[in-house]
C-alpha atoms as a PDB file:
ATOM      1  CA  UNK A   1      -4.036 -19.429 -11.332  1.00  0.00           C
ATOM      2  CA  UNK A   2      -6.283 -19.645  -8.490  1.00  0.00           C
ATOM      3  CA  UNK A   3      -9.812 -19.639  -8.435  1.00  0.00           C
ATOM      4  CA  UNK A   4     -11.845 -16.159  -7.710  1.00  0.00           C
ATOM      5  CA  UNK A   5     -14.312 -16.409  -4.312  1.00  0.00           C
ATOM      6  CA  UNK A   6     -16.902 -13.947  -3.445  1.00  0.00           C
ATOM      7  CA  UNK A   7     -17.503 -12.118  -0.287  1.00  0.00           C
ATOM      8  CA  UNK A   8     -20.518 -13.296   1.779  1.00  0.00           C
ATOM      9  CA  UNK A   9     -23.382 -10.407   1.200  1.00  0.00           C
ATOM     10  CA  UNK A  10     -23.423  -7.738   3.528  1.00  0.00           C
ATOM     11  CA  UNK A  11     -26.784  -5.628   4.057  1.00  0.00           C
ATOM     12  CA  UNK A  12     -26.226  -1.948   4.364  1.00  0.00           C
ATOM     13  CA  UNK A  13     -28.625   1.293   5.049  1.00  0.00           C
ATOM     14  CA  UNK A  14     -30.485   2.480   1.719  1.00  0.00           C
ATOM     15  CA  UNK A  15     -28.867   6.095   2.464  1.00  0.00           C
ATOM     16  CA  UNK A  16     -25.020   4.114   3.202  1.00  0.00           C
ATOM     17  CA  UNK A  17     -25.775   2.547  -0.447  1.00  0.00           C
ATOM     18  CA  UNK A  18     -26.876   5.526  -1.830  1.00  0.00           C
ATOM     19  CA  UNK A  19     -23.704   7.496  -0.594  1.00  0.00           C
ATOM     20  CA  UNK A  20     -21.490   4.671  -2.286  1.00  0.00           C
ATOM     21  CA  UNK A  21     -22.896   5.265  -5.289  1.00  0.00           C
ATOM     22  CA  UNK A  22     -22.234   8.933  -5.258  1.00  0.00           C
ATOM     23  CA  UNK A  23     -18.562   8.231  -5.054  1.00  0.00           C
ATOM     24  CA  UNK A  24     -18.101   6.096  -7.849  1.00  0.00           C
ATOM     25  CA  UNK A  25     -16.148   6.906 -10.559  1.00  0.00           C
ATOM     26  CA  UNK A  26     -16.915   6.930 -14.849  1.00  0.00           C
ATOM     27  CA  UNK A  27     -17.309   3.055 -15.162  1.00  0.00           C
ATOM     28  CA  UNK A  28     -16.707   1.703 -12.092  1.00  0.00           C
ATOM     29  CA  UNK A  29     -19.162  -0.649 -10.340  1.00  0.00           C
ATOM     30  CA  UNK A  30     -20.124  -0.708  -6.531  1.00  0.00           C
ATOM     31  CA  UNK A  31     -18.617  -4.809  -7.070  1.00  0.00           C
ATOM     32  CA  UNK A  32     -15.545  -3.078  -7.711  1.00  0.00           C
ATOM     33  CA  UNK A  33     -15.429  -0.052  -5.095  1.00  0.00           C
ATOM     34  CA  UNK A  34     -16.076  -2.910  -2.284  1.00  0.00           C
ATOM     35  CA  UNK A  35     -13.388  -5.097  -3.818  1.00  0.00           C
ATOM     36  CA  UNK A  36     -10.830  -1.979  -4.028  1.00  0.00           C
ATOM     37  CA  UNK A  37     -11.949  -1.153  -0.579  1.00  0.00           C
ATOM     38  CA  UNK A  38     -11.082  -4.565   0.729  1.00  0.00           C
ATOM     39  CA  UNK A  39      -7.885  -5.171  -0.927  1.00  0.00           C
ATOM     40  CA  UNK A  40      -6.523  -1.620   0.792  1.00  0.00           C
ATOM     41  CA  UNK A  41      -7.946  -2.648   4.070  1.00  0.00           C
ATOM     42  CA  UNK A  42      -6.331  -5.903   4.182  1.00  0.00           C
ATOM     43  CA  UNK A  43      -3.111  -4.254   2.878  1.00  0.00           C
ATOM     44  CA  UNK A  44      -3.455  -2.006   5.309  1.00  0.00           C
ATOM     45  CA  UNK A  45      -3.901  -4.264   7.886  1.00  0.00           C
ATOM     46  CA  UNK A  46      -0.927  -5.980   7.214  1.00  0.00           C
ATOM     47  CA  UNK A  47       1.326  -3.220   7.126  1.00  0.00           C
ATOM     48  CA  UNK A  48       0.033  -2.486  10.790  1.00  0.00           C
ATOM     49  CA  UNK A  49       0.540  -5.569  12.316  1.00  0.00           C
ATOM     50  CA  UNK A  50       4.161  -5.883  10.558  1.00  0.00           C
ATOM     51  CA  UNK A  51       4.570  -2.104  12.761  1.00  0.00           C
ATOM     52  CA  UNK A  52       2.901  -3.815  16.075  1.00  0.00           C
ATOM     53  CA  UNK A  53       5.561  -6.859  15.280  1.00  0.00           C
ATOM     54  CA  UNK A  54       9.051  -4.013  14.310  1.00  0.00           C
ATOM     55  CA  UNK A  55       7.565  -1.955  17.926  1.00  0.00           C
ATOM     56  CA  UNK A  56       7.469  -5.110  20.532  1.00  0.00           C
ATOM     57  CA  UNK A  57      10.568  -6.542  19.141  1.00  0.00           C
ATOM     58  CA  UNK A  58      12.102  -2.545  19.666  1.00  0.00           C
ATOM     59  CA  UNK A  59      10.394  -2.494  22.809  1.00  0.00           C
ATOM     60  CA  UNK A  60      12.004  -6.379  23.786  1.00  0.00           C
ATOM     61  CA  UNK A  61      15.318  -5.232  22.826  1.00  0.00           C
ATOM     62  CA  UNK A  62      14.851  -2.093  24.847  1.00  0.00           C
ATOM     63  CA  UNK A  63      14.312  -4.271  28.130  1.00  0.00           C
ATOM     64  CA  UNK A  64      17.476  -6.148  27.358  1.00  0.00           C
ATOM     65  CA  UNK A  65      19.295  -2.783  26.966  1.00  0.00           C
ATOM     66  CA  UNK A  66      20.220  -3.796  23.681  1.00  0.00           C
ATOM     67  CA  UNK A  67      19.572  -1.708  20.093  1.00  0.00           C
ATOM     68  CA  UNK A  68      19.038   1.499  21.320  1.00  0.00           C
ATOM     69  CA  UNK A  69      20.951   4.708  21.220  1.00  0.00           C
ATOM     70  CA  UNK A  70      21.708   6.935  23.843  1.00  0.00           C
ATOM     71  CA  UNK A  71      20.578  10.285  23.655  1.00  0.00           C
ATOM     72  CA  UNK A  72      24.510  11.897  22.889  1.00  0.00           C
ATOM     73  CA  UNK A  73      24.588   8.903  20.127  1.00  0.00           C
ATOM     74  CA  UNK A  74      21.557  10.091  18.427  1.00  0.00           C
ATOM     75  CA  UNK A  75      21.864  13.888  18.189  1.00  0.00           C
ATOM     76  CA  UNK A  76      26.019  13.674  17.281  1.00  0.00           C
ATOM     77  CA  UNK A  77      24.153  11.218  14.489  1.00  0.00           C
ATOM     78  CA  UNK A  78      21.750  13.826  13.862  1.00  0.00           C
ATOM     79  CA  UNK A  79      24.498  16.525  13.850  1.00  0.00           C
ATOM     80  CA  UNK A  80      26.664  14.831  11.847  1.00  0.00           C
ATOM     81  CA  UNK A  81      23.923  14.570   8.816  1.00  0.00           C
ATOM     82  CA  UNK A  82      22.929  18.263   9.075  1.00  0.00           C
ATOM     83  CA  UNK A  83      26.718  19.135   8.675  1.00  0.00           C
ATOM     84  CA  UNK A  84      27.347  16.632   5.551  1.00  0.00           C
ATOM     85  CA  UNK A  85      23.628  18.140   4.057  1.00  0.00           C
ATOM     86  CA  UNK A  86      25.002  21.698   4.548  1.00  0.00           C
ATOM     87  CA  UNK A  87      28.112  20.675   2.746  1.00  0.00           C
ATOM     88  CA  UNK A  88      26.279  19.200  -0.203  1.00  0.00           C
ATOM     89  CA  UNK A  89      23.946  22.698  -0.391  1.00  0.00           C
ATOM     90  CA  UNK A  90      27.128  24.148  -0.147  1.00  0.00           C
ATOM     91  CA  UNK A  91      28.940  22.616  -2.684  1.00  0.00           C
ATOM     92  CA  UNK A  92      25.929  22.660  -5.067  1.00  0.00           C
ATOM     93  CA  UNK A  93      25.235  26.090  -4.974  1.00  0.00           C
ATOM     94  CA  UNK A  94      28.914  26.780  -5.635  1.00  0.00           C
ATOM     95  CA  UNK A  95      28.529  24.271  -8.444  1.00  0.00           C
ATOM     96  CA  UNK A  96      25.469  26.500  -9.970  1.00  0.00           C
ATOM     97  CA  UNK A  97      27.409  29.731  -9.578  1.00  0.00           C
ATOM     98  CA  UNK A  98      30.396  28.802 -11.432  1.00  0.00           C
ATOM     99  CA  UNK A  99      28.132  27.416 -14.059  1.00  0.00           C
ATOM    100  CA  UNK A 100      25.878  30.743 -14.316  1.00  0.00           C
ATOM    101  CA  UNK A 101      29.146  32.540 -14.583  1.00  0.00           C
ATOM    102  CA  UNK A 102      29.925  30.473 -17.620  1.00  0.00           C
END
């Protein structure tokens, strides 16, 4: 297990601290709001850089004329999974039916 570290201080406006402190829920510290704060930041962070990283590699492979579908490619896709999804409704409600009949 590794060792905890604190956070250098950071100096805030009275009225910034005093809206923190209005937020906080039954128990919970301002220690711990910052701490929750930073953890979702930096996870957030992280997910957006992955997305910068997925886009220029998508925008890379785009350039080569590689990985991407043509227009026709997509919708008959597209078309293709409305038609099985009307199927399934389809078949489901015909499912129900027979059973309500029961």
């Amino acid at each position: 297990m590794s060792r905890s570290a604190t956070l250098p201080p950071i100096r805030i406006a009275p009225d910034t601290k005093a809206s923190l402190e209005a937020v906080l829920r039954e128990g919970e510290s301002l220690t711990q709001f910052i701490e929750n704060a930073v953890c979702k930041e930096a996870a957030f962070r992280a997910e957006q850089n992955a997305a910068i990283v997925r886009a220029k590699k998508a925008l890379r492979q785009a350039d080569k004329g590689t990985g991407l579908l043509s227009m026709e490619d997509l919708m008959g896709g597209m078309e293709q999974r409305a038609k099985a999804a009307q199927l399934r409704i389809r078949a489901a409600a015909v499912a129900k039916g027979q059973r309500d009949a029961e």
